[in-house]
Protein backbone atom coordinates (compact mmCIF):
# COMPACT_ATOMS: atom_id res chain seq x y z
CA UNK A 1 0.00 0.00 0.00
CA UNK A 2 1.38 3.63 -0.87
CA UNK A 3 1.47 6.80 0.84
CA UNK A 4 -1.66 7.70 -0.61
CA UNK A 5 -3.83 4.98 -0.61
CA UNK A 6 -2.84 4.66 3.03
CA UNK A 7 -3.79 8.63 3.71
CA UNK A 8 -6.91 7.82 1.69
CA UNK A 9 -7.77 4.80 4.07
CA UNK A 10 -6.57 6.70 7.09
CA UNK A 11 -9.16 9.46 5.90
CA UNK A 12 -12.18 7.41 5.46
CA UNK A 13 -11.55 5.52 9.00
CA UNK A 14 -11.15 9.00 11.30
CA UNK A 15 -13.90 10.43 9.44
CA UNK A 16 -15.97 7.80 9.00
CA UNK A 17 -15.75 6.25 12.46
CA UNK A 18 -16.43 9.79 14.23
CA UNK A 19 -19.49 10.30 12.02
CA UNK A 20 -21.14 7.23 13.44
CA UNK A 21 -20.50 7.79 17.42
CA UNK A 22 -21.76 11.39 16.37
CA UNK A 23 -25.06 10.62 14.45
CA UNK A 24 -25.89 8.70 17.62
CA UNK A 25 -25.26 12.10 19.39
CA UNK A 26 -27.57 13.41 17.37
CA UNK A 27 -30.10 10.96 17.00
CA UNK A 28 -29.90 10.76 21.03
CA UNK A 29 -30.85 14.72 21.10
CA UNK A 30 -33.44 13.90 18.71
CA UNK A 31 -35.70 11.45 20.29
CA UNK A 32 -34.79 12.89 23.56
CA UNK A 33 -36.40 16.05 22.25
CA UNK A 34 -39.46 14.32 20.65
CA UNK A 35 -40.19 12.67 24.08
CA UNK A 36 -39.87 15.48 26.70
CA UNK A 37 -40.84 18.27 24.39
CA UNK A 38 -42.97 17.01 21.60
CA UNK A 39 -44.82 20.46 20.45
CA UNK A 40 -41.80 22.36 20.01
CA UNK A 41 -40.29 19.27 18.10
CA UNK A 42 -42.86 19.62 15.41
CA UNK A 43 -43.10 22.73 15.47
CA UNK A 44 -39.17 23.40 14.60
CA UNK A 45 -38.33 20.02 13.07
CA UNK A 46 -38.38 20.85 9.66
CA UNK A 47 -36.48 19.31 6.70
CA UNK A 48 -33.99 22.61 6.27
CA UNK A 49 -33.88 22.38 10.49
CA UNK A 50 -32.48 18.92 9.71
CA UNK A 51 -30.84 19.38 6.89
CA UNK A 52 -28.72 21.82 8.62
CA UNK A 53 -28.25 19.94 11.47
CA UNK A 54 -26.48 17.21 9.31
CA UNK A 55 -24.28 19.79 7.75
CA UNK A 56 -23.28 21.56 10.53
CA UNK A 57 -22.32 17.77 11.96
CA UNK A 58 -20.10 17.27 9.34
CA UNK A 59 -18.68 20.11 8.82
CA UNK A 60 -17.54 19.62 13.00
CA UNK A 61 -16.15 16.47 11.91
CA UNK A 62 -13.95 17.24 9.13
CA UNK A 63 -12.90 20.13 10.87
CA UNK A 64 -11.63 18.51 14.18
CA UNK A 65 -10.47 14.69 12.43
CA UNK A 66 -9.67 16.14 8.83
CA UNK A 67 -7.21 18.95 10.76
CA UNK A 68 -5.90 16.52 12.20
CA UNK A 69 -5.52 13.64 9.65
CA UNK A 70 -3.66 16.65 7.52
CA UNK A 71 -0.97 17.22 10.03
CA UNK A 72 -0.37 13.73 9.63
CA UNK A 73 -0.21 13.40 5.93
CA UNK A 74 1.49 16.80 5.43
CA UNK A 75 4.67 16.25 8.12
CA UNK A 76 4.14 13.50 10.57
CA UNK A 77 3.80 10.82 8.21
CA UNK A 78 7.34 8.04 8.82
CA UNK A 79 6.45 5.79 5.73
CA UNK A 80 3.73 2.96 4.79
CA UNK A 81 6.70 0.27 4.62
CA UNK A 82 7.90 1.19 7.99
CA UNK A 83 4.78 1.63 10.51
CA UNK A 84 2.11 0.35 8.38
CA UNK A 85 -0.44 2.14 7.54
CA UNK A 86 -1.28 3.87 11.32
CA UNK A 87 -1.61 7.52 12.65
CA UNK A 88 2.06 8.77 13.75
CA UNK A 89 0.31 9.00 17.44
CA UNK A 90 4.19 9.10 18.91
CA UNK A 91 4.78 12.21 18.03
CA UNK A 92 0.96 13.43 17.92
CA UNK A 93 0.09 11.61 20.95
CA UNK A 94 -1.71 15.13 22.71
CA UNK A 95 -3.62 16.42 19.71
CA UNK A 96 -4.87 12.82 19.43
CA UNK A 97 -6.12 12.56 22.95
CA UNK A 98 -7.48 15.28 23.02
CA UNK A 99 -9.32 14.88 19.15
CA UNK A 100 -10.53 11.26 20.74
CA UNK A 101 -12.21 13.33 23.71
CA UNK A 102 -13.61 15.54 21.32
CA UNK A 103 -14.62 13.33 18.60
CA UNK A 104 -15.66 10.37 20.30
CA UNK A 105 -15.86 10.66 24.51
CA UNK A 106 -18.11 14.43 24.32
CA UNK A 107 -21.05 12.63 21.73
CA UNK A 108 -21.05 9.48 24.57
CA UNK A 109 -21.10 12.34 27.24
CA UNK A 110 -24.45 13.57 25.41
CA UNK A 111 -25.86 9.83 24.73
CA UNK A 112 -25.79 8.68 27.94
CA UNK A 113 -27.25 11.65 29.81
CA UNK A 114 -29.94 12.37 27.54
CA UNK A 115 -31.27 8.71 27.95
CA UNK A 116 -31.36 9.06 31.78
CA UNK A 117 -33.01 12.27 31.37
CA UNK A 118 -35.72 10.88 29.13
CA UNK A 119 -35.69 8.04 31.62
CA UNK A 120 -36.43 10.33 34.32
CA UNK A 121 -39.24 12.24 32.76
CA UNK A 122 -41.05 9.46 31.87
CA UNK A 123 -40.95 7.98 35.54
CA UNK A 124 -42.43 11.02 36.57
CA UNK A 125 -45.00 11.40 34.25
CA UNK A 126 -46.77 7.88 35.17
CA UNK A 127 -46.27 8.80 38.57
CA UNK A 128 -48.46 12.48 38.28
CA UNK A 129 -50.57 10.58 35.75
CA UNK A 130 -51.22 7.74 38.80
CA UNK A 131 -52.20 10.61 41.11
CA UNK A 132 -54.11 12.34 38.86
CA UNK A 133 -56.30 8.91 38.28
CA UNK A 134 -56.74 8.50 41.64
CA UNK A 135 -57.99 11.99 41.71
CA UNK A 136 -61.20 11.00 39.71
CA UNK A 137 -63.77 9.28 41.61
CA UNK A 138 -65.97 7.08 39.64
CA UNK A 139 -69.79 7.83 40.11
CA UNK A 140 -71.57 5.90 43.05
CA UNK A 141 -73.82 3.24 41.33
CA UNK A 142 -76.49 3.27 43.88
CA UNK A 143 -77.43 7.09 43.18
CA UNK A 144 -79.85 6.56 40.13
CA UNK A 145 -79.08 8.93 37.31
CA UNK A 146 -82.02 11.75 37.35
CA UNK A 147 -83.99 11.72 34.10
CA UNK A 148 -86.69 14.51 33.46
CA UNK A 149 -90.20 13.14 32.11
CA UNK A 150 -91.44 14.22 28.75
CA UNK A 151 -95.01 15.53 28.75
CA UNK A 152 -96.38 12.65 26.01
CA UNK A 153 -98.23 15.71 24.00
CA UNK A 154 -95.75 18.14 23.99
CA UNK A 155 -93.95 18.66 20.73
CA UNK A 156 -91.24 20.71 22.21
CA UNK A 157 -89.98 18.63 24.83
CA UNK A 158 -89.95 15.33 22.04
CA UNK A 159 -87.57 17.97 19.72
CA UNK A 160 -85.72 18.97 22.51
CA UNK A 161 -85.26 15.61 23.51
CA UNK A 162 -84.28 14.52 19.93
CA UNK A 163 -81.70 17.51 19.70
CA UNK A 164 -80.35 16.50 22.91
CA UNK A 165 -80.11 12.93 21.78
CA UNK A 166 -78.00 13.85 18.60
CA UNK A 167 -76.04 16.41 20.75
CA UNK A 168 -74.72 13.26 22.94
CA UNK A 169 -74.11 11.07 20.25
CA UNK A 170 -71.69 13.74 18.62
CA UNK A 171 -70.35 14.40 21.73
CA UNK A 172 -68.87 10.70 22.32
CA UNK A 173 -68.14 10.64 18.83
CA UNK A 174 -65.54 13.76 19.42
CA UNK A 175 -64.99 11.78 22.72
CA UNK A 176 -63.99 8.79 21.11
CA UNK A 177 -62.19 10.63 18.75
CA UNK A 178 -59.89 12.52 21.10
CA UNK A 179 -59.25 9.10 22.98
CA UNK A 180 -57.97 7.79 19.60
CA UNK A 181 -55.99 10.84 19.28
CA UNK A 182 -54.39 10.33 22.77
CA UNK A 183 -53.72 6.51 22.40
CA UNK A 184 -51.96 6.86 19.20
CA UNK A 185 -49.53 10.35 20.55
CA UNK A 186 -48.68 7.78 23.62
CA UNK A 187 -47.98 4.92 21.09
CA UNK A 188 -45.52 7.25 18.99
CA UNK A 189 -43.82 8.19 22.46
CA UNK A 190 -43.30 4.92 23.40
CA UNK A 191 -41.67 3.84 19.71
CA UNK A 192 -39.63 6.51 20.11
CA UNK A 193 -38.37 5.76 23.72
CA UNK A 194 -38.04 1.97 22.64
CA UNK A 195 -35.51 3.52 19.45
CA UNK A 196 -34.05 6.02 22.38
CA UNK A 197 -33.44 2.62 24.16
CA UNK A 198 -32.21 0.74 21.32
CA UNK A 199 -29.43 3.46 20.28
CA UNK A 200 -28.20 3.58 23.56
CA UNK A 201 -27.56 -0.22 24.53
CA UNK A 202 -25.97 -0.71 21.00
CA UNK A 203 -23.67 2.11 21.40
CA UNK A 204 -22.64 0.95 25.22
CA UNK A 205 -22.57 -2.42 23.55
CA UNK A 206 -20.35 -1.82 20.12
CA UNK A 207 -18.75 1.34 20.55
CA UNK A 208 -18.11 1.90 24.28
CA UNK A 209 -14.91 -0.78 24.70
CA UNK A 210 -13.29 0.92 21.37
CA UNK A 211 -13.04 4.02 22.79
CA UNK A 212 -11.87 2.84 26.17
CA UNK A 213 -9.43 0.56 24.86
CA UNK A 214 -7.97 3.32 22.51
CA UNK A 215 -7.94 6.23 25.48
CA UNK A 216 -6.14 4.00 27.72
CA UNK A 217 -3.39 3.51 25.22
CA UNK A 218 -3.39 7.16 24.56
CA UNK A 219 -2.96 8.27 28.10
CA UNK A 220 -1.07 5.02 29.67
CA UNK A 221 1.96 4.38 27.61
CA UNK A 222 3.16 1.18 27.19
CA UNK A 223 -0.63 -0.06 27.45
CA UNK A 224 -0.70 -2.62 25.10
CA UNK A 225 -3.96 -5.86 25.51
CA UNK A 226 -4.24 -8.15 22.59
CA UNK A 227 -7.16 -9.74 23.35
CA UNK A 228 -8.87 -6.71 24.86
CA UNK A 229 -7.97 -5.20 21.32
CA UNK A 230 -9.42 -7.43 19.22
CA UNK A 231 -12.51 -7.65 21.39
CA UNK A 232 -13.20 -4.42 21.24
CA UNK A 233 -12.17 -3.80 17.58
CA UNK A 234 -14.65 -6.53 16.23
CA UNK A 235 -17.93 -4.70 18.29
CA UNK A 236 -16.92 -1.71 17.24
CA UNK A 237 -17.38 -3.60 13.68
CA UNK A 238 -20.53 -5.10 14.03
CA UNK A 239 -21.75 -1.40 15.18
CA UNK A 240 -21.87 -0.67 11.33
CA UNK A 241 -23.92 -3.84 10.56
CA UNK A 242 -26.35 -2.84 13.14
CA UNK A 243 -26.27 1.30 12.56
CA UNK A 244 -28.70 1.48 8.96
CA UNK A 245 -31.10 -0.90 10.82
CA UNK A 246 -31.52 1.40 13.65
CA UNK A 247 -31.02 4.75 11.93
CA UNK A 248 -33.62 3.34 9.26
CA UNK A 249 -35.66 2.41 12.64
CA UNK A 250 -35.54 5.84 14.32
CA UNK A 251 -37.75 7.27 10.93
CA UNK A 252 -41.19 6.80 12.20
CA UNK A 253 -42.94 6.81 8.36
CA UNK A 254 -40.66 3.85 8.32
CA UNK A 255 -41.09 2.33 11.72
CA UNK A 256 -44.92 1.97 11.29
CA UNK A 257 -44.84 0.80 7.50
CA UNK A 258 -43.02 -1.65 8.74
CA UNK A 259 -44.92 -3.03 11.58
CA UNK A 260 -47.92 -2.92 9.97
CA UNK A 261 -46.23 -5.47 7.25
């Protein structure tokens, strides 16, 4: 492999790698979002709101890894034949601790809190919504309901009573209606706190024993575990087999097409 295949490679790895710890930043903020505040989500999450979102990710990216990957190429770079083909983290070894905590350990600082916090509302929201059901008190069955009698002549009273009739019926139809309503807003909140769920686990699952492998060679030298390595290395793999299932998941047009199938 030549110098610039190997820069190529070394390129699509650092930039690659931090885009998917950082999409899951995102996507965390996302559904977090959706879930506390759900109004103000669709009231601001609009296709430019996300398309500039995804740029402005990007553009973080290639500005903290690609800076970074060019001081190697440029005049850090000891030869493909001689190192393979590796980051010269000798002689870079503090701008690449402190790209890893900016790349990689600040998105997991987001992920994890913003699951707890979703966590946390949602515990207490069934708890007010327990005290507010214990609130209602159901109507006493042995009180009979008080029904007015309708004079059997009277015209009036039999259109009033008529009009009142259809009244109620609309009324339980808006009723029903509005339950509907209700029941499928708390089904979309809980698909979206299942995906919240899902993101997180596979990220403490895949991604989390990369990154502490790789910052305790970068700040303990002589750190050096094999096994751990190649552990860690082949989750951090199967992260990208499971990543377009989830991300494809976390689209709810998607989501319900596909359970309805």
């Amino acid at each position: 492999m030549g110098n610039q295949a190997c820069s190529f490679y070394l390129y699509s790895l650092s930039v690659f790698d931090a885009g998917i710890i950082n999409s899951h930043a995102v996507i965390a903020v996302n559904r977090a979002w959706a879930i506390i505040r759900p109004m103000s989500f669709r009231a601001a999450h609009t296709n430019r709101f996300t398309l500039t979102v995804c740029l402005i990710m990007w553009l973080y990216i290639h500005l903290v890894e690609g800076s970074f990957w060019l001081a190697d190429t440029l005049y850090y770079r000891t030869g493909v034949p001689v190192t393979a083909c590796l980051f010269n983290t000798v002689q870079l070894n503090t701008w690449s601790n402190i790209n890893d905590i900016i790349v990689y350990i600040l998105p997991l600082a987001v992920i994890l809190p913003s699951f707890f916090v979703v966590v946390v509302s949602k515990l207490l929201r069934s708890r007010e919504a327990m005290k507010r059901s214990t609130r209602v008190k159901p109507r006493n069955a042995a009180v009979p309901r008080i029904q007015a009698e309708i004079p059997p002549n009277s015209v009036t009273s039999y259109s009033k009573k008529e009009t009142d009739t259809v009244t109620a019926a609309a009324m339980a139809v808006e009723v029903s209606n509005g339950r509907d309503v209700l029941t499928g807003l708390r089904g979309r909140r809980s698909g979206k706190y299942a995906m919240l769920t899902l993101l997180t686990i596979s990220i403490v699952i895949f991604t989390m024993p990369d990154m502490i492998y790789f910052l305790l060679t970068g700040f303990l030298p002589g750190f050096w575990v094999p096994e751990f390595f190649e552990v860690a290395n082949s989750l951090f793999v199967c992260q990208t087999v499971v990543d377009p299932i989830l991300f494809v998941l976390t689209m709810d047009k998607l989501r319900v097409t596909r359970l309805r199938q």
